[in-house]
Protein backbone atom coordinates (compact mmCIF):
# COMPACT_ATOMS: atom_id res chain seq x y z
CA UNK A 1 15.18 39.28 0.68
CA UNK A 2 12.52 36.88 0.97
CA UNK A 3 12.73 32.92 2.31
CA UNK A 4 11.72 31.82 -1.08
CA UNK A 5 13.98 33.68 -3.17
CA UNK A 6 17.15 32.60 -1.24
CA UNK A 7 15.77 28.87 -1.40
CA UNK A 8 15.52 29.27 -5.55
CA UNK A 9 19.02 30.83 -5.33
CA UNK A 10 20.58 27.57 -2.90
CA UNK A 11 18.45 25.46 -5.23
CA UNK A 12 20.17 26.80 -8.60
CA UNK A 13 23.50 26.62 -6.96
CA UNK A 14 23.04 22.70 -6.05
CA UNK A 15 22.21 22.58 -9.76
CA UNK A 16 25.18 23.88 -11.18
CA UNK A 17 27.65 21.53 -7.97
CA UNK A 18 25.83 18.85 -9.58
CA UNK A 19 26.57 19.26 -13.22
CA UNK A 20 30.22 20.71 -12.54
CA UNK A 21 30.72 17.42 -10.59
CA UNK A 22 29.17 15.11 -14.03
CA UNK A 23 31.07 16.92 -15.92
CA UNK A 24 34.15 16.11 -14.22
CA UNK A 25 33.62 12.91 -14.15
CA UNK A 26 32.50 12.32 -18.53
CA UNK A 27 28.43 12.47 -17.28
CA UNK A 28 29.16 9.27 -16.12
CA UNK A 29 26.19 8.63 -13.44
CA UNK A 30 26.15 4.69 -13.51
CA UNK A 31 29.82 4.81 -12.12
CA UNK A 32 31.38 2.64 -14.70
CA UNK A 33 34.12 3.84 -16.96
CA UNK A 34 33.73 5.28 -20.15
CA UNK A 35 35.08 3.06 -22.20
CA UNK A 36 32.26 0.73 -21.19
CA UNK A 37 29.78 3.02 -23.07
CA UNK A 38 32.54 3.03 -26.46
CA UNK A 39 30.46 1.68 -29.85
CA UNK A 40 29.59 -0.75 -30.08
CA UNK A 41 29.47 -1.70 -26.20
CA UNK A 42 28.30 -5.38 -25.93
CA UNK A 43 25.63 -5.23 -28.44
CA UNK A 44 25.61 -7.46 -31.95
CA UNK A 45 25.51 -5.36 -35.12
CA UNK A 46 22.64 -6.59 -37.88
CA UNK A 47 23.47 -5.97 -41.79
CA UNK A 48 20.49 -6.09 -43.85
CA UNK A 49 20.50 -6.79 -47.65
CA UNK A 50 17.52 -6.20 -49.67
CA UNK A 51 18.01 -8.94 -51.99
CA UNK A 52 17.62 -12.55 -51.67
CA UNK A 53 20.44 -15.13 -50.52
CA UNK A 54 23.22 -16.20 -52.85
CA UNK A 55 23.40 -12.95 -55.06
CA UNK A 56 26.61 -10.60 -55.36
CA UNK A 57 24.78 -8.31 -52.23
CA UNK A 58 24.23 -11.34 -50.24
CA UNK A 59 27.73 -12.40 -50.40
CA UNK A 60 29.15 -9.06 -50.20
CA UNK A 61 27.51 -8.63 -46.81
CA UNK A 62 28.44 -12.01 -45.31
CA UNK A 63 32.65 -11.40 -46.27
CA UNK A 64 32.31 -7.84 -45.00
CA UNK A 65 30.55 -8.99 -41.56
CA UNK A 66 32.92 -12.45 -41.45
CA UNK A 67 35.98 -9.24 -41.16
CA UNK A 68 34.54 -6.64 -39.11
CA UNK A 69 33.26 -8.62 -36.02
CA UNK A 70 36.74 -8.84 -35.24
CA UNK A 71 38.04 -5.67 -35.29
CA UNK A 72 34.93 -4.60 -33.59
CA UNK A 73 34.57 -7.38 -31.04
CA UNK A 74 30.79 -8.34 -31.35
CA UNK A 75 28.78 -10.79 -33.80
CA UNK A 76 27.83 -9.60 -36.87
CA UNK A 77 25.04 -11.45 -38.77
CA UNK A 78 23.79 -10.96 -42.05
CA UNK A 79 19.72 -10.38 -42.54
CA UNK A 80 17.85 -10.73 -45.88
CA UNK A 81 14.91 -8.60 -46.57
CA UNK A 82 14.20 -8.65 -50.45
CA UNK A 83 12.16 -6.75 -52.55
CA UNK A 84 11.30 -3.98 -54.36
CA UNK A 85 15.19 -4.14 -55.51
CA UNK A 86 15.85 -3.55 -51.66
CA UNK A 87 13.34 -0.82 -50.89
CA UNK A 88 11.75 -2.78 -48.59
CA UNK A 89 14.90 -3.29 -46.58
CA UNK A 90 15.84 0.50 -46.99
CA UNK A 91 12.55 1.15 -45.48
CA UNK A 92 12.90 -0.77 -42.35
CA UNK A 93 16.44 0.14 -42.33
CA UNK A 94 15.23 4.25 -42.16
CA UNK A 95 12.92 3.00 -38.92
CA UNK A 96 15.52 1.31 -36.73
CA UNK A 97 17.24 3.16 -33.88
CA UNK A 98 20.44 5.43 -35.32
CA UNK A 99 23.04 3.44 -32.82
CA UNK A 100 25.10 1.76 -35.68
CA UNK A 101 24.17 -1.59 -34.68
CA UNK A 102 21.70 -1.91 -38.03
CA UNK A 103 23.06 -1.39 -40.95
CA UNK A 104 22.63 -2.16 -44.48
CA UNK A 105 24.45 -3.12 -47.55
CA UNK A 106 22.55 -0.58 -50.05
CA UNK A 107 22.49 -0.90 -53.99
CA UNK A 108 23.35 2.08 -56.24
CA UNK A 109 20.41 1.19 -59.11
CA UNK A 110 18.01 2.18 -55.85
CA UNK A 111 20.01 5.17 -55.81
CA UNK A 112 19.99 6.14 -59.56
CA UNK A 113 18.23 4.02 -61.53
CA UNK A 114 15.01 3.23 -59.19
CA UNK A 115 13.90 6.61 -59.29
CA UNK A 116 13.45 6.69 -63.09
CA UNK A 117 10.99 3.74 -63.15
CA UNK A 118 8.92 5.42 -60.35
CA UNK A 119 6.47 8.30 -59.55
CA UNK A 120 8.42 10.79 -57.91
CA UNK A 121 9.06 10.15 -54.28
CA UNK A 122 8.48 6.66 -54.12
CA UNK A 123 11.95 5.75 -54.38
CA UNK A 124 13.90 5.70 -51.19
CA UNK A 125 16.33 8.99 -50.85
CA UNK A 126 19.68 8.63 -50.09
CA UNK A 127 19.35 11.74 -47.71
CA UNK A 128 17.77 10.40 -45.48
CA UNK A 129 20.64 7.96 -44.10
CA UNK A 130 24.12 8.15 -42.85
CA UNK A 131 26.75 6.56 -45.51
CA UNK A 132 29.49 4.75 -43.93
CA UNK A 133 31.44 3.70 -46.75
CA UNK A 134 31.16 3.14 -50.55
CA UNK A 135 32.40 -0.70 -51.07
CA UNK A 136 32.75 -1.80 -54.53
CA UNK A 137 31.29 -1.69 -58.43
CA UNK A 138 30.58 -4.73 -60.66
CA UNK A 139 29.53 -4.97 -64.15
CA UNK A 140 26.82 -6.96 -65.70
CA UNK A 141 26.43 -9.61 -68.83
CA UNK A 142 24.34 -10.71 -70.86
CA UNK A 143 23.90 -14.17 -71.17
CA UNK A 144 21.74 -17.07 -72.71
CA UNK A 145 21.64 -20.70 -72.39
CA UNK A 146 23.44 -22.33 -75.07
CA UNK A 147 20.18 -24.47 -76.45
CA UNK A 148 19.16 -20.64 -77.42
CA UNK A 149 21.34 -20.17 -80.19
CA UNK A 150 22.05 -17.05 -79.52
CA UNK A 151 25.83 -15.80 -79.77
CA UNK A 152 25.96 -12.41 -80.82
CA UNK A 153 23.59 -9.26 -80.63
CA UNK A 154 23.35 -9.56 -83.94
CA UNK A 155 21.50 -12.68 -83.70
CA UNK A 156 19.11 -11.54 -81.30
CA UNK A 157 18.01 -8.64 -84.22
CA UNK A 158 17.86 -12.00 -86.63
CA UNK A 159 15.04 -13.88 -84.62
CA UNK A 160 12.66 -13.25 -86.76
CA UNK A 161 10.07 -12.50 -82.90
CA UNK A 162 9.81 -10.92 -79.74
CA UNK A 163 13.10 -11.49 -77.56
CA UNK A 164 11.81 -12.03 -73.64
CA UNK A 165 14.50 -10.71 -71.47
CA UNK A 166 14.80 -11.30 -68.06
CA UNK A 167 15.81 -8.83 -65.42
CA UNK A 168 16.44 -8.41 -61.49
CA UNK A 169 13.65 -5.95 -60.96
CA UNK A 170 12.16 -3.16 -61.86
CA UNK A 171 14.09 -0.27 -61.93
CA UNK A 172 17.54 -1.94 -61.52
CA UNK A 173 21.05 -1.79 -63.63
CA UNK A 174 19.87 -5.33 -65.03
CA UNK A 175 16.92 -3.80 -66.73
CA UNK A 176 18.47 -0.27 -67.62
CA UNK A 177 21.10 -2.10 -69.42
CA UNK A 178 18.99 -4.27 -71.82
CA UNK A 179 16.06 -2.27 -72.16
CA UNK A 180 19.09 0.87 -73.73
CA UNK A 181 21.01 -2.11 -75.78
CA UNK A 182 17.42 -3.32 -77.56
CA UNK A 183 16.60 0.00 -78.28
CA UNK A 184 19.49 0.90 -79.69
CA UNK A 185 20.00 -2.28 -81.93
CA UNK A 186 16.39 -2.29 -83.05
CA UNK A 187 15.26 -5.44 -81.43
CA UNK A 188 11.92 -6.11 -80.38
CA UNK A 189 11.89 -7.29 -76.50
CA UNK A 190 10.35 -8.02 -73.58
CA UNK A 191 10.79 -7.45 -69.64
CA UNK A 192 10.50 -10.21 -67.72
CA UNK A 193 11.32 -8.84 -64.08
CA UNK A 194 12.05 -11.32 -61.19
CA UNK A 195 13.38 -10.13 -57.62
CA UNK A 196 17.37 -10.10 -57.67
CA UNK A 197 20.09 -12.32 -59.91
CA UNK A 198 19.34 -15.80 -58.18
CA UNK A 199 15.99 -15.82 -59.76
CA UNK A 200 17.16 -14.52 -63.02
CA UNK A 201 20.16 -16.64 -63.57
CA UNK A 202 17.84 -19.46 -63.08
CA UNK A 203 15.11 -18.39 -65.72
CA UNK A 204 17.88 -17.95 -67.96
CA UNK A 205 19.63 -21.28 -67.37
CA UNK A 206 15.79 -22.64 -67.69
CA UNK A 207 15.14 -21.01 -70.83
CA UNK A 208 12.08 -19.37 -69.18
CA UNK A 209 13.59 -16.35 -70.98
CA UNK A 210 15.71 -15.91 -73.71
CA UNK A 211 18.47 -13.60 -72.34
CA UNK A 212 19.08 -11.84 -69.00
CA UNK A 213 21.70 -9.20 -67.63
CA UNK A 214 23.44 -10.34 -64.22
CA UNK A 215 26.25 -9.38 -62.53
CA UNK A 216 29.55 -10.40 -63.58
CA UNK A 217 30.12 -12.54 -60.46
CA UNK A 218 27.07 -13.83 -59.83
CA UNK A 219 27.27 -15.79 -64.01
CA UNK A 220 30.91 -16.24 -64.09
CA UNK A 221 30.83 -19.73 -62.88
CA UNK A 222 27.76 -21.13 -64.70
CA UNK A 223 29.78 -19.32 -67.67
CA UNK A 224 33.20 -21.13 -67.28
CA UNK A 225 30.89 -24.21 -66.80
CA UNK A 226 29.44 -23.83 -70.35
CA UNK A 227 26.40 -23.61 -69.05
CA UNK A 228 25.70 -20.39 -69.86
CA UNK A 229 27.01 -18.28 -73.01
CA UNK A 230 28.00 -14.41 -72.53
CA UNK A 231 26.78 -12.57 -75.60
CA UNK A 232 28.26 -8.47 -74.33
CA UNK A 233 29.15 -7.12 -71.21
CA UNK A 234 28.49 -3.45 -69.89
CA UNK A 235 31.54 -2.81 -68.69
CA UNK A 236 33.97 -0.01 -70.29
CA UNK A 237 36.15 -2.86 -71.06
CA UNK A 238 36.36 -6.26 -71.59
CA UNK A 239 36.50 -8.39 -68.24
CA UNK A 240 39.86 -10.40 -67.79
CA UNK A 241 37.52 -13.59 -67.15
CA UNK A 242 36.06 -13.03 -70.27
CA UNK A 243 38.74 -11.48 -72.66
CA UNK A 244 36.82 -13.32 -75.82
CA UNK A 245 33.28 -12.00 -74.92
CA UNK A 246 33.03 -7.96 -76.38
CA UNK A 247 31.36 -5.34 -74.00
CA UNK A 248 28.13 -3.31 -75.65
CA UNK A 249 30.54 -0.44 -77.06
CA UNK A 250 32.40 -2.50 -78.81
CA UNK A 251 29.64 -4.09 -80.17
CA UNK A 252 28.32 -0.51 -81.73
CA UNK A 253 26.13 0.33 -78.15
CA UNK A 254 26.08 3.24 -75.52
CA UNK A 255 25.47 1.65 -72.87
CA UNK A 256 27.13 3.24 -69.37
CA UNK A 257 25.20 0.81 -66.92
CA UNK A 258 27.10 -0.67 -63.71
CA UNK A 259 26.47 -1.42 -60.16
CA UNK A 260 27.50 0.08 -56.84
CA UNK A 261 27.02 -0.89 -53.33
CA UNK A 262 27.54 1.39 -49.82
CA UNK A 263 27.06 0.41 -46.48
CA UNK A 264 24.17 2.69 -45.22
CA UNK A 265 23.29 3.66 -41.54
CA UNK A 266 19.80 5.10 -40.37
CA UNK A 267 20.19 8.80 -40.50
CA UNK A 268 20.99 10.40 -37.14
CA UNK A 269 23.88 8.16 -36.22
CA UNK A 270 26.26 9.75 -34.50
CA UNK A 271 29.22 10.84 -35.92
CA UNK A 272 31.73 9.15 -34.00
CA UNK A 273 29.79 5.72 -34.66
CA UNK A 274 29.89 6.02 -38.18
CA UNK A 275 33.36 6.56 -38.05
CA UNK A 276 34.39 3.97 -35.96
CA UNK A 277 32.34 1.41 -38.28
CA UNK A 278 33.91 3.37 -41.42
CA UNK A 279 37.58 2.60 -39.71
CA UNK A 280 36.27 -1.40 -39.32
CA UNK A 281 35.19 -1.48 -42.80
CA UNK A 282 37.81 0.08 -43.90
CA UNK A 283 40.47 -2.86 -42.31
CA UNK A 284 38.43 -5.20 -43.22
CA UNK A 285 38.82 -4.58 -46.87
CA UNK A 286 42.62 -4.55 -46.69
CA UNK A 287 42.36 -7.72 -45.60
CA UNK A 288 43.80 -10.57 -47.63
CA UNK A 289 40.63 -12.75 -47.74
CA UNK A 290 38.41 -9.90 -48.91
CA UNK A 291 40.75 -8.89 -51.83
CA UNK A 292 40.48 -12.52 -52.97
CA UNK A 293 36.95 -12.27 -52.48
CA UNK A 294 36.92 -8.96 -55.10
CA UNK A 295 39.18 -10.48 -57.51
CA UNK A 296 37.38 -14.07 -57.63
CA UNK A 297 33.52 -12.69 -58.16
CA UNK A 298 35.40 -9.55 -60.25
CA UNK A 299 34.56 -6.68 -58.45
CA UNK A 300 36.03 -2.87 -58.54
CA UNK A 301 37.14 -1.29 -55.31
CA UNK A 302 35.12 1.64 -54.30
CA UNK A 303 35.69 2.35 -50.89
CA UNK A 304 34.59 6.09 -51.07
CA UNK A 305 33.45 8.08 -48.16
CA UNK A 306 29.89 9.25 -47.57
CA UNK A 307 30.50 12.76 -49.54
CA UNK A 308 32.41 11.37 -52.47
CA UNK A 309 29.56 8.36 -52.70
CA UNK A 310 27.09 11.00 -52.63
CA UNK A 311 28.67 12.50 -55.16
CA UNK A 312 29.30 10.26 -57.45
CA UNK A 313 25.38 8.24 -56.99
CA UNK A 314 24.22 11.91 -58.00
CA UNK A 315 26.40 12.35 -60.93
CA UNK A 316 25.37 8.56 -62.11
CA UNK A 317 21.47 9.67 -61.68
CA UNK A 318 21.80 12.58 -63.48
CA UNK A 319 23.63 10.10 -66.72
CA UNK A 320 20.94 7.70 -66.53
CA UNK A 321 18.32 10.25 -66.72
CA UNK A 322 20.14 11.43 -69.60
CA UNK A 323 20.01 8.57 -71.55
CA UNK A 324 16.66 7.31 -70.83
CA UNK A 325 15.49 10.57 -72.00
CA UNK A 326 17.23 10.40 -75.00
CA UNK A 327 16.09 6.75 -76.32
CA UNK A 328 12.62 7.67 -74.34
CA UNK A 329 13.13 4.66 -72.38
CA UNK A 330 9.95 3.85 -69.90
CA UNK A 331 11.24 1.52 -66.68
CA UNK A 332 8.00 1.12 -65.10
CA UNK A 333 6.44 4.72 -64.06
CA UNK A 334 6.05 7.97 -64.02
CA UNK A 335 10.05 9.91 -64.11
């Protein structure tokens, strides 16, 4: 046997001693102890939210992140990156390192509504990231100021001109909603798209537009002020803060439009982290303050996991598709 065979063989065997003896010991080669290297170590975790500050996404994030920094012992701050109805912040979210400690609070309408009012792959795809958790659904309403006039859908068909509507961008629930009601009611309108509610609500309060579809929680206060005047909601039924104000259907309109919201990892995070971040999430919305937090701003528990989000974004795609088909509704672009 030759010199340099028996050194590969002695070589090989100090291989193996050494990986036995890592093995042994977790892999462990820096000598601390495991739990040391636990998610999410000492490191602070980032949500981004692709909308601006003071909508129902914004706040959403910041009483999530004011409960989970507890249970998972680091700070958790809240980052705004709007535009493009959060595309922009999906996009930077898809580039980050898949560690868990960026996240993102992600809309449904860029899910299933987004990729109706653009050419085909433009919108971001929901494959391509982890989902941690589903967190709730909120409805929208459409409002005017009260110098309008406007009470009733019925009016709006009775102006007599061209109804401007404003909505929260292009491809979003906000525009899906009014651009299917006009349609179906016969009224001649508009799209006046801003970026997210904030923006909106205050066109509508300005009377840079006649009417505008927000979210439920981000009017209902400028509506019990009187300073706005709900004309129909989109929900399936009427909203107990607004028992007087009669959703689309009732008002003689299909109109199936809502909003959802998930908290999104880059895709590639490891199992284990997305499950300890789904467990934080998870006690963080059994907490007392957060359930407060749904009821006051009127939002709809949805804490699904990733698969049943999945499938239920998919099955709301596929509905919307339907009906924008059907009333050959154009959001913005090639379907």
């Amino acid at each position: 046997m030759s010199i340099n065979r028996v050194r590969q063989w002695a070589t090989a065997g100090a291989g193996m001693a050494l990986a036995l003896s890592l093995a042994a010991c977790g892999g462990n080669v820096g000598g601390g102890s495991s739990d040391e290297a636990k998610f999410p170590g000492d490191s602070p975790i980032t949500i981004l939210v692709g909308q601006d500050p003071g909508g129902s996404t914004d706040l959403i994030a910041r009483a999530l992140a004011d409960q989970v920094k507890a249970d998972l012992g680091v700070p958790v701050t809240v980052e705004n990156k709007p535009g493009a109805n959060g595309a922009l912040a999906a996009k930077e979210l898809a580039g980050k390192k898949a560690d868990g400690h960026t996240l993102m609070v992600y809309n449904g309408s860029l899910a299933y509504i987004t990729p109706l009012a653009v050419a085909k792959g433009q919108a971001p795809d929901i494959a391509d990231y982890e989902i941690v958790t589903g967190i709730s659904q909120d409805d929208y309403v459409l409002v005017t100021a009260p110098k309008s006039g406007f009470k009733t859908v019925d009016d709006l068909a009775k102006a007599g001109r061209q109804i401007t509507f404003g909505t929260t961008g292009v491809g979003t629930g906000s525009q899906l909603s009014q651009e299917l009601l006009f349609r179906q009611a016969n009224i001649n309108a508009k799209a006046v798209p801003f970026d997210g509610g904030s923006p909106t609500l205050t066109a509508v309060l300005g009377g840079q537009v006649d009417v505008g579809s927000i979210q439920l929680g981000e009017a209902i206060e400028q509506i019990q002020a009187g300073k706005l005047t709900p004309i129909v909601t989109f929900a399936e039924k009427r909203p107990s803060y607004l028992p007087d104000t009669p959703t689309a259907v009732e008002a003689g309109h299909d109109v199936p439009v809502q909003q959802s919201r998930a908290i999104f990892a880059p895709k590639g995070t490891p199992k284990e982290v997305v499950d300890r971040l789904r467990q934080a999430f998870q006690k963080a919305f059994q907490a007392d303050a957060y359930k407060k937090f749904n009821e006051d701003n009127q939002l709809t528990p949805n804490e699904a996991d990733g698969e049943e989000l999945r499938r239920q974004w998919a099955g709301n795609l596929d509905k919307y598709r339907g009906v924008v088909e059907k009333y050959s509704i154009n959001l913005g672009g090639a379907k």
